[in-house]
N, C-alpha and C. Protein backbone atom coordinates (compact mmCIF):
# COMPACT_ATOMS: atom_id res chain seq x y z
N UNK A 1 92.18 -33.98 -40.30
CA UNK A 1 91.88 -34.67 -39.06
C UNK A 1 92.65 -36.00 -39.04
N UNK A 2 92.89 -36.76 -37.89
CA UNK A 2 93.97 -37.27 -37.64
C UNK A 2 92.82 -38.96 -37.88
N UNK A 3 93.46 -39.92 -38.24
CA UNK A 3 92.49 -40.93 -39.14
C UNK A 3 92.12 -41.64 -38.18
N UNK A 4 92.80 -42.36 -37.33
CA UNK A 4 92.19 -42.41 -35.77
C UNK A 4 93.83 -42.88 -34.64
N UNK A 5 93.66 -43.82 -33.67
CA UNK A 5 94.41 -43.45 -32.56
C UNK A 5 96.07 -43.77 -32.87
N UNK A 6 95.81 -44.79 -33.96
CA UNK A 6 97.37 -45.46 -34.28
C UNK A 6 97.94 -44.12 -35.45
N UNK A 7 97.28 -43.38 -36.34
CA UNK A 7 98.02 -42.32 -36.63
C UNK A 7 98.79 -41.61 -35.61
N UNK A 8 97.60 -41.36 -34.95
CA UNK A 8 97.49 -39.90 -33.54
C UNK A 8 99.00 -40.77 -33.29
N UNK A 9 99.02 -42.08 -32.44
CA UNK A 9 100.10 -42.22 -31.79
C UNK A 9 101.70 -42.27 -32.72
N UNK A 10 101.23 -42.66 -34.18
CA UNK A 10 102.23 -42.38 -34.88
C UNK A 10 102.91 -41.18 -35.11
N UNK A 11 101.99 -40.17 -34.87
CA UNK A 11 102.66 -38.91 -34.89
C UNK A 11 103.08 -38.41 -34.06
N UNK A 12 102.51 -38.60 -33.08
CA UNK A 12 103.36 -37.86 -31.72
C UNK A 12 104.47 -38.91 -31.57
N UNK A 13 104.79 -40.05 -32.10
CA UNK A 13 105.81 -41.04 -32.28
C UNK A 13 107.17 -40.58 -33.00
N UNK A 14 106.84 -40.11 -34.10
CA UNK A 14 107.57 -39.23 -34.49
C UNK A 14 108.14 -38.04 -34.92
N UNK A 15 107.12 -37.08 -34.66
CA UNK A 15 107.28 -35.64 -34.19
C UNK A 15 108.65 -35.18 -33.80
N UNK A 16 109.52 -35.75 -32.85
CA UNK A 16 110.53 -35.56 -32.88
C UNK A 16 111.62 -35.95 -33.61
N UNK A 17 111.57 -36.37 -34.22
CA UNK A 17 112.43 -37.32 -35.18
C UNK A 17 112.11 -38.69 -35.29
N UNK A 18 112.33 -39.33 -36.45
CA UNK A 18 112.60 -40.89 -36.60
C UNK A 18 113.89 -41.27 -35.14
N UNK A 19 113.14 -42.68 -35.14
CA UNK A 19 114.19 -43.51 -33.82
C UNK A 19 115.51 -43.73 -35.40
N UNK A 20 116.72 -43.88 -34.13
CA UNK A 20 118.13 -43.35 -35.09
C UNK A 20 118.58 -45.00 -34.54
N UNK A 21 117.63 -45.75 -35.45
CA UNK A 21 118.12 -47.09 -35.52
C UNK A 21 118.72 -47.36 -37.11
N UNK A 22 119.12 -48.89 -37.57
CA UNK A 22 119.06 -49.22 -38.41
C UNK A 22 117.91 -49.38 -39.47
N UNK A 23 116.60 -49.82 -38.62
CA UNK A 23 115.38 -49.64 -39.41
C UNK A 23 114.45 -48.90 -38.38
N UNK A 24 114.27 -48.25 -39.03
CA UNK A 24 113.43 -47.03 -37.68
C UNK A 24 111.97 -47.46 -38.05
N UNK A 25 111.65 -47.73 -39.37
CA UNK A 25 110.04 -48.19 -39.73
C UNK A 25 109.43 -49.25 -38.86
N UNK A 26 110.73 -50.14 -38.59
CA UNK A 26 110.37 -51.36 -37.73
C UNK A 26 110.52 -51.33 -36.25
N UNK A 27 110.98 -49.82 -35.87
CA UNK A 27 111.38 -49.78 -34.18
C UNK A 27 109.78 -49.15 -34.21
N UNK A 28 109.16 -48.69 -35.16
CA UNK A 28 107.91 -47.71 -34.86
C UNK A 28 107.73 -48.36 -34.81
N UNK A 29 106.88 -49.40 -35.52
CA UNK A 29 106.06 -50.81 -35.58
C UNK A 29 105.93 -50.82 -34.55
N UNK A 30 107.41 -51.56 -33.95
CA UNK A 30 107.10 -52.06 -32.66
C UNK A 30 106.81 -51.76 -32.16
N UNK A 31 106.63 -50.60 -31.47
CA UNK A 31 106.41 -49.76 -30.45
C UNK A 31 104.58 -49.43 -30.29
N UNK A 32 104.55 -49.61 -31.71
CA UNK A 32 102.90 -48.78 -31.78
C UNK A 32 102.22 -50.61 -32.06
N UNK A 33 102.79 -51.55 -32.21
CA UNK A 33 102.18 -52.83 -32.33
C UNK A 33 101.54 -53.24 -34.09
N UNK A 34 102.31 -52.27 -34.33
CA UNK A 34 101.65 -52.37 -36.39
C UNK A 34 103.01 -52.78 -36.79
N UNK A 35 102.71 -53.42 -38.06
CA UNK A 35 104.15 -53.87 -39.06
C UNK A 35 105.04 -52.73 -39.59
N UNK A 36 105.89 -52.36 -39.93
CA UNK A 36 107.05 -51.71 -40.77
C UNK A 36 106.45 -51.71 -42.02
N UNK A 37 105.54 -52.17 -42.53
CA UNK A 37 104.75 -51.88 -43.82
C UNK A 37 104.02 -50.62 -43.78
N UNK A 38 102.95 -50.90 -42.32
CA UNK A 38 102.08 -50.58 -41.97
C UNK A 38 102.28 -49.16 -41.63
N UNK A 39 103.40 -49.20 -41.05
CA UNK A 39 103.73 -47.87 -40.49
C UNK A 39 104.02 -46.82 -41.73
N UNK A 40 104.88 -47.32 -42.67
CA UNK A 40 105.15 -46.55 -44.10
C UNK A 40 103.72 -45.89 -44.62
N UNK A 41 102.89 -47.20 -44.63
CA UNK A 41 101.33 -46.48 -45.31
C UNK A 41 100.84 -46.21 -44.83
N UNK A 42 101.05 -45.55 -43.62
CA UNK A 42 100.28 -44.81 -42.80
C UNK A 42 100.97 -43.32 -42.57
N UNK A 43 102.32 -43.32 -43.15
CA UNK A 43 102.89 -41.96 -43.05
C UNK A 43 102.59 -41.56 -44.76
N UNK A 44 102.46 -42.54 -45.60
CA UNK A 44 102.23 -42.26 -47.32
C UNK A 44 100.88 -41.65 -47.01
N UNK A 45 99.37 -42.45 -46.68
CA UNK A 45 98.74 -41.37 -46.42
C UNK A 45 98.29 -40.12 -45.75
N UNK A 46 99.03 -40.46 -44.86
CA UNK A 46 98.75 -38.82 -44.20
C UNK A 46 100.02 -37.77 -45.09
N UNK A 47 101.09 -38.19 -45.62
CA UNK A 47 102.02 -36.96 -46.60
C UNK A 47 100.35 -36.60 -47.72
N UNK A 48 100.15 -37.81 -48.35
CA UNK A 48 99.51 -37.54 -49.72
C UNK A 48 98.14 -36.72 -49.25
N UNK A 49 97.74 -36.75 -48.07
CA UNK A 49 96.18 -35.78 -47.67
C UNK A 49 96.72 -34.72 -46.52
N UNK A 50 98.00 -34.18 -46.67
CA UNK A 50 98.37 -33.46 -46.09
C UNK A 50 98.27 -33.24 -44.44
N UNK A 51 97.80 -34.09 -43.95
CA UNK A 51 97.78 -34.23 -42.56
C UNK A 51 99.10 -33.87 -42.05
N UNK A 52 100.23 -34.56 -42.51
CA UNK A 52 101.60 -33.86 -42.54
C UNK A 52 102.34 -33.89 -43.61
N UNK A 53 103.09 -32.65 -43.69
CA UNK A 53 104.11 -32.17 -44.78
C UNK A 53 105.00 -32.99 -45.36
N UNK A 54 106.09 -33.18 -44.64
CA UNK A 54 107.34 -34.06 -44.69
C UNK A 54 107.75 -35.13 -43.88
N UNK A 55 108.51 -35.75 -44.53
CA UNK A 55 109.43 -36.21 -43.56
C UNK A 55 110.45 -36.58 -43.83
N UNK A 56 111.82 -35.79 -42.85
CA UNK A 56 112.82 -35.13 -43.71
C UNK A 56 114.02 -35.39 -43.07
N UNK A 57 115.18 -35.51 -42.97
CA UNK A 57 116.00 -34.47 -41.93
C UNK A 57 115.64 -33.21 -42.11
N UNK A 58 116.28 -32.91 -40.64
CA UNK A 58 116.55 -31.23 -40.43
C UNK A 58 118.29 -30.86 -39.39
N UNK A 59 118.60 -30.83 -40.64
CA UNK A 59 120.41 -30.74 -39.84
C UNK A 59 120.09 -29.46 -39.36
N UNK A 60 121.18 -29.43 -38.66
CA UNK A 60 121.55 -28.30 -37.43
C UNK A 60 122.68 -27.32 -38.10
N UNK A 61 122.13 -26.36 -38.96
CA UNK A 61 122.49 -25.30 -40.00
C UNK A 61 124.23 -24.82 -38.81
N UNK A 62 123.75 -24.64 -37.97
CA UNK A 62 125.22 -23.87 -37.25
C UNK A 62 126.03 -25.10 -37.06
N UNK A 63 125.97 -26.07 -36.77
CA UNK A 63 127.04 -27.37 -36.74
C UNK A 63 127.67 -27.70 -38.14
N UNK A 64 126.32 -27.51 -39.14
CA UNK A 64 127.36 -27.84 -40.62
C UNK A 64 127.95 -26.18 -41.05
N UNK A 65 128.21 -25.26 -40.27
CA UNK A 65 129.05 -24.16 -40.71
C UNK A 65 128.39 -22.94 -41.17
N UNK A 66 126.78 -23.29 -40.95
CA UNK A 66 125.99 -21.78 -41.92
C UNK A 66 125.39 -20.92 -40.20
N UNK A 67 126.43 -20.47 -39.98
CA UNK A 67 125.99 -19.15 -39.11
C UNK A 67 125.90 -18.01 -39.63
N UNK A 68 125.64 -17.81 -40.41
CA UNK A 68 124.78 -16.81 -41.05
C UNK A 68 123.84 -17.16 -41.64
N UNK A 69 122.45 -16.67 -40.91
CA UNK A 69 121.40 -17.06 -41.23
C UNK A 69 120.26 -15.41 -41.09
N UNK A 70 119.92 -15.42 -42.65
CA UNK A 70 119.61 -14.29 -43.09
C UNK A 70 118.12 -14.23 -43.79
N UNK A 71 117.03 -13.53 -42.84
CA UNK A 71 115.59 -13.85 -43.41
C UNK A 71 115.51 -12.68 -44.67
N UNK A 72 115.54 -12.91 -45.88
CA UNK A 72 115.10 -11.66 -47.21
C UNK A 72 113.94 -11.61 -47.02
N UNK A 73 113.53 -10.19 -47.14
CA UNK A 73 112.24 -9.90 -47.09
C UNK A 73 112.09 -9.02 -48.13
N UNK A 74 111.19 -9.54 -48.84
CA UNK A 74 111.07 -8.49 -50.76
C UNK A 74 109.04 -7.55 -50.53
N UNK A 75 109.66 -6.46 -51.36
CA UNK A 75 108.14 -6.07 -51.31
C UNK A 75 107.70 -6.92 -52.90
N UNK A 76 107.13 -7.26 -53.27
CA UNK A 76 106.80 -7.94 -54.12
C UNK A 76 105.61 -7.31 -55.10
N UNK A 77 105.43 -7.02 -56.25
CA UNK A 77 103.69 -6.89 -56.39
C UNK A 77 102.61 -7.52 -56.04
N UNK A 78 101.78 -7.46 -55.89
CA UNK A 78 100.69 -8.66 -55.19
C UNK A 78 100.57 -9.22 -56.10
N UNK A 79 100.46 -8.88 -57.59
CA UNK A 79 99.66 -9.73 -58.79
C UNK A 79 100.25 -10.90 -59.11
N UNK A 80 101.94 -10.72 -58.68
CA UNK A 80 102.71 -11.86 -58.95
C UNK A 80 103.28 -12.59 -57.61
N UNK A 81 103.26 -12.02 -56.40
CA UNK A 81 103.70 -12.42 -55.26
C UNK A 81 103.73 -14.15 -55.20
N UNK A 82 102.65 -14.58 -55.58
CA UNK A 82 102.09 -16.42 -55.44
C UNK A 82 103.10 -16.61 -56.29
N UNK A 83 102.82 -16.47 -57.94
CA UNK A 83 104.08 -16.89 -58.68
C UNK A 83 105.66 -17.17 -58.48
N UNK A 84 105.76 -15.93 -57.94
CA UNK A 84 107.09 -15.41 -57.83
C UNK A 84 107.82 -16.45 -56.40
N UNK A 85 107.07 -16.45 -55.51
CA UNK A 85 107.37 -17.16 -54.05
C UNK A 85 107.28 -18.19 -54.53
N UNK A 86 106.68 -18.91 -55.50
CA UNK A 86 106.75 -20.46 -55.85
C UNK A 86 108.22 -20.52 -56.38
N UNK A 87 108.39 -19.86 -57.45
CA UNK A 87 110.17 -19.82 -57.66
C UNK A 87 111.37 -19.45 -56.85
N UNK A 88 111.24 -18.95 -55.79
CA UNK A 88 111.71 -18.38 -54.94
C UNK A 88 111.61 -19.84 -53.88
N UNK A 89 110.98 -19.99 -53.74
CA UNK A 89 110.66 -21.58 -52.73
C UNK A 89 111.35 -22.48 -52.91
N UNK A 90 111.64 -22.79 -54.55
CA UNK A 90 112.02 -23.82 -55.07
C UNK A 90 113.55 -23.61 -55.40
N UNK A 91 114.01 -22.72 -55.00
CA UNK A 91 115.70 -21.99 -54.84
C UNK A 91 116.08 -23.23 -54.12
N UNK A 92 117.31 -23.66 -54.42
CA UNK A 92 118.38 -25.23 -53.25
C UNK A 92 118.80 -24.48 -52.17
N UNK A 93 118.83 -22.78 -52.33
CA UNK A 93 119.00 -22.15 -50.68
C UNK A 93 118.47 -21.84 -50.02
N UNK A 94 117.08 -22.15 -50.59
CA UNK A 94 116.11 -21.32 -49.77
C UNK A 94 115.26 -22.45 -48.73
N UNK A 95 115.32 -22.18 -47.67
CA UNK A 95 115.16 -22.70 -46.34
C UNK A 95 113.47 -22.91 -46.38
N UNK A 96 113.07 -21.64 -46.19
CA UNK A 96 112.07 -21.17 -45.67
C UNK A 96 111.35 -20.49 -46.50
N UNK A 97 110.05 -20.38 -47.60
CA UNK A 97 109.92 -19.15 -48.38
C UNK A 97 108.38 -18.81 -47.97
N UNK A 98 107.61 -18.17 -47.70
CA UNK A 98 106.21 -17.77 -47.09
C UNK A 98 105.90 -16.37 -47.96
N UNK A 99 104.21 -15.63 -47.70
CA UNK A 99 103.86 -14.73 -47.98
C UNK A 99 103.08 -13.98 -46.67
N UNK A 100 103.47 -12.99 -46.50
CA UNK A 100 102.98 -12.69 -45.29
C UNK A 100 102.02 -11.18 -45.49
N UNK A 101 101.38 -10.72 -44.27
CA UNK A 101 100.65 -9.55 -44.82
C UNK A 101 101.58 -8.44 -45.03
N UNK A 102 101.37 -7.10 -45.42
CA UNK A 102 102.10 -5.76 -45.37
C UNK A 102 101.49 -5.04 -43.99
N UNK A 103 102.75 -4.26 -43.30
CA UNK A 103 102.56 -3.57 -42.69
C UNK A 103 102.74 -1.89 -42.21
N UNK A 104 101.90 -1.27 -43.62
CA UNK A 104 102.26 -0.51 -43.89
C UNK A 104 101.73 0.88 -43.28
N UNK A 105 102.59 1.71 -42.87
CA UNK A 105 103.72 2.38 -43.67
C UNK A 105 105.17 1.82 -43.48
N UNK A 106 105.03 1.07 -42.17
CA UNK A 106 106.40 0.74 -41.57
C UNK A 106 106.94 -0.39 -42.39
N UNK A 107 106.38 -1.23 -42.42
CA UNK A 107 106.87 -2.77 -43.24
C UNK A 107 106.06 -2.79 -44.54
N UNK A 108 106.62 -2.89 -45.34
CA UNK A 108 106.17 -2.90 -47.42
C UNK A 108 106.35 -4.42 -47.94
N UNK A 109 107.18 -5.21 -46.56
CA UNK A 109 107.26 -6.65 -47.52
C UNK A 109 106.21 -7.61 -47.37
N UNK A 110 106.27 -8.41 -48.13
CA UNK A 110 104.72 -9.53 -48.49
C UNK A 110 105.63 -10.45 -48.82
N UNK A 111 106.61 -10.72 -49.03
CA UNK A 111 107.57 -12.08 -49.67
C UNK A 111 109.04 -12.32 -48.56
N UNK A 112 108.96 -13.65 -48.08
CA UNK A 112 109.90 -13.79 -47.23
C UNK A 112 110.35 -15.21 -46.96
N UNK A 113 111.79 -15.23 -47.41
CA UNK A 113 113.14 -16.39 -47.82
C UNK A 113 113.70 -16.56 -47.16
N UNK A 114 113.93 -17.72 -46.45
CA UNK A 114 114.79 -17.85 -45.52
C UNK A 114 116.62 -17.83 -46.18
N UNK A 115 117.72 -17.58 -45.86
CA UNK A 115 118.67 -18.54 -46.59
C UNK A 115 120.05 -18.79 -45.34
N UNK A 116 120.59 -19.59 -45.46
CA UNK A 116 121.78 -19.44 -44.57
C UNK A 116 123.04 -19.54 -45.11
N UNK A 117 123.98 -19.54 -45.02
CA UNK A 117 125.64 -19.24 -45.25
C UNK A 117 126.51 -19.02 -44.24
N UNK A 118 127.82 -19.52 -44.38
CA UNK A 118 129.10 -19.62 -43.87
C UNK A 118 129.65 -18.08 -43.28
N UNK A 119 128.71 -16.72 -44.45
CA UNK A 119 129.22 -15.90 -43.47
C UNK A 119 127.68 -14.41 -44.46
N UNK A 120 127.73 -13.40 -43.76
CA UNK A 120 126.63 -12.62 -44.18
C UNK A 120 126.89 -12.22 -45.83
N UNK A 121 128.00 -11.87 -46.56
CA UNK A 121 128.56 -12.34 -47.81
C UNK A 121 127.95 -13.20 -48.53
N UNK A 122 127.53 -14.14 -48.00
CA UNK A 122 127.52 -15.33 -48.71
C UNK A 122 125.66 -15.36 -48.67
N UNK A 123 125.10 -15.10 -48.05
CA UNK A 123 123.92 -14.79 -47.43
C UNK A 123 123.49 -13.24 -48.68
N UNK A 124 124.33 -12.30 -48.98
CA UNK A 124 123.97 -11.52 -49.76
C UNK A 124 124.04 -11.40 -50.67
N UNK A 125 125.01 -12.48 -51.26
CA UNK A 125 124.86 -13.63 -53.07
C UNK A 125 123.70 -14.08 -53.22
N UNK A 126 123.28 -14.41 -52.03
CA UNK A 126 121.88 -15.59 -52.44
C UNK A 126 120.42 -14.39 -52.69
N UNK A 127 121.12 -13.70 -51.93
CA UNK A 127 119.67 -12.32 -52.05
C UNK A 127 119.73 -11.59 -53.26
N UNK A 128 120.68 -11.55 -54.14
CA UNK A 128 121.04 -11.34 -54.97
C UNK A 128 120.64 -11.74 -56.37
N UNK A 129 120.70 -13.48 -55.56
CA UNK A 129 120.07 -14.01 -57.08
C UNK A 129 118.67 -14.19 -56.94
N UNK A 130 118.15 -13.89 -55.50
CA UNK A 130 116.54 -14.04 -55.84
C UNK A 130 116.34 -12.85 -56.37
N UNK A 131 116.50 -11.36 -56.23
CA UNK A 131 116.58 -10.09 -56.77
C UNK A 131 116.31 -10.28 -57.97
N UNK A 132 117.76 -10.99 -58.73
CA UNK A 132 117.82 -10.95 -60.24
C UNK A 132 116.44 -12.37 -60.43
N UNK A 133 115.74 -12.95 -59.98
CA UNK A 133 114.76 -13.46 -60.69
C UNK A 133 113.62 -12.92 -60.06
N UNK A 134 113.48 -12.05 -58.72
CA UNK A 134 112.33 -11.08 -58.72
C UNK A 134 111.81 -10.32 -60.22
N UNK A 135 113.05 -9.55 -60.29
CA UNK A 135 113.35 -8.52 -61.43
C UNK A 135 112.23 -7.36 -61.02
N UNK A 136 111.46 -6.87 -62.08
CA UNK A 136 111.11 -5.85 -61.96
C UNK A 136 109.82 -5.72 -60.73
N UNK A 137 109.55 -6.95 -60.63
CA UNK A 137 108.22 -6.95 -59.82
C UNK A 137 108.23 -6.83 -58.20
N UNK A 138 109.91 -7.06 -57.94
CA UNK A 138 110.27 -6.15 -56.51
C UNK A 138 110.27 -4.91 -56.40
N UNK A 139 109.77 -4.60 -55.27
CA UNK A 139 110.37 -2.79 -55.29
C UNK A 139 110.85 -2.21 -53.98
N UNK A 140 111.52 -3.52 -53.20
CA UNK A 140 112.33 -3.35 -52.15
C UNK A 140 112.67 -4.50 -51.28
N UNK A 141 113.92 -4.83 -50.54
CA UNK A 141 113.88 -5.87 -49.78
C UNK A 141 114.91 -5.18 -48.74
N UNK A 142 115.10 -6.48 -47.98
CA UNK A 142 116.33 -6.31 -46.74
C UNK A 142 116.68 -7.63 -46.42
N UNK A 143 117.39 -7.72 -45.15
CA UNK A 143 118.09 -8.88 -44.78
C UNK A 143 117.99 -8.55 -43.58
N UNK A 144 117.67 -9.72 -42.81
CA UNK A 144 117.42 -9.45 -41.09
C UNK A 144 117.86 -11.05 -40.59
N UNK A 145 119.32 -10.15 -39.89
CA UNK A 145 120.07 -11.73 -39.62
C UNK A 145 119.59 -11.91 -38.07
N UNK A 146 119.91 -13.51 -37.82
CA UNK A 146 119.34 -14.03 -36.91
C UNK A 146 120.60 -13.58 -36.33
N UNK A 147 120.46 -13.25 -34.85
CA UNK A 147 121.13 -12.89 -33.69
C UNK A 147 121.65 -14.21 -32.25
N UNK A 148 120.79 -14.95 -32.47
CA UNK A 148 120.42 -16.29 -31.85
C UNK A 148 119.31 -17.24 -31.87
N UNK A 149 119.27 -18.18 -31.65
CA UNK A 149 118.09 -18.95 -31.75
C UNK A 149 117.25 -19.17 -30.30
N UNK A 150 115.93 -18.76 -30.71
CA UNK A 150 115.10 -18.73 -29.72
C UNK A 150 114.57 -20.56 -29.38
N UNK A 151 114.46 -20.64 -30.55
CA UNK A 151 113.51 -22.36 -30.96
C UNK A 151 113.53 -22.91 -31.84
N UNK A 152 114.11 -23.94 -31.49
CA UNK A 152 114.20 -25.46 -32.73
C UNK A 152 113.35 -26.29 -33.25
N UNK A 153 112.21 -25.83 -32.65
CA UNK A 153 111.23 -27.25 -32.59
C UNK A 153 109.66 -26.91 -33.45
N UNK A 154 109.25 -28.00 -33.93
CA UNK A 154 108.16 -27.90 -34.90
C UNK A 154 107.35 -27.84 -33.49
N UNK A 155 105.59 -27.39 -34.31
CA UNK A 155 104.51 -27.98 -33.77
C UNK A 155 104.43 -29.23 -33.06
N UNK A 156 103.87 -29.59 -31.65
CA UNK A 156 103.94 -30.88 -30.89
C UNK A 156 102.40 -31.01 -30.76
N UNK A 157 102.30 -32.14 -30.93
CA UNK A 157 100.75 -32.51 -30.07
C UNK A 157 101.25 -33.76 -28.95
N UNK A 158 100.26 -33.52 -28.02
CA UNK A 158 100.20 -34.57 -26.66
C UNK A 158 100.20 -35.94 -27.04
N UNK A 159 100.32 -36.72 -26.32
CA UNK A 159 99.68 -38.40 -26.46
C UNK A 159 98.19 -38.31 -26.05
């Protein structure tokens, strides 16, 4: 839950990005009427109680050259699925890593990696090496490339 109105407005403050000033801590401030201190410890506690995740860039994967963008989807064992997606998460290519339900008979996967690359090649190296540290506890995957982008944008809340 959101701690009260100067979070609330801090977040929908920056939801879209940090202001693309020189000190952006201090354009929030201003804006919301709190200090550039204030504003920091107020984004430290809401990261540390999870209210929100990050705060990050998020470059624009097709401008820096990775149009190929390729979701792996592994059938995984269940016993190790948690394990395994934690290492898999923590890959420098991996975008995106989640566990999702099975939908079976048609869909068998439960483990799913985002990765992107310069071309689908390069995209099937990286599937490759999650494979070789799946190892035996996969027992099937694929690659389902993105075709276009529907949506860029995180979760929004109102003012």
């Amino acid at each position: 839950m959101i701690g009260d109105d100067i979070d609330r407005a801090l977040i929908v403050a920056t939801q879209g990005g940090l202001p693309l000033v020189g000190e952006p801590y201090r354009a929030l401030g201003e804006e919301l009427g709190i200090s550039a201190s204030e504003v920091i410890e107020r984004l430290g506690r809401m990261l540390e109680s999870g209210l929100i995740r990050r705060i990050g860039a998020v470059p624009n994967h097709y401008a820096i050259g990775w149009t190929a963008n390729g979701m792996t989807v592994w059938d995984v064992d269940d016993a190790e699925v948690d394990r395994l997606g934690g290492l898999v998460g923590s890959l420098p290519f991996v975008t995106h890593c989640y566990r999702r339900p099975r939908s079976l008979p048609a869909w068998p996967y439960n483990l799913f990696a985002m990765v992107h690359g310069s071309s689908r090649e390069e995209c099937a190296t990286k599937a490759r090496d999650i494979q070789a540290l799946l190892g035996a506890a996969c027992r099937g995957s694929d690659i389902l490339y993105s075709t276009r982008i529907l949506k860029k944008t995180g979760l929004r809340i109102g003012a």
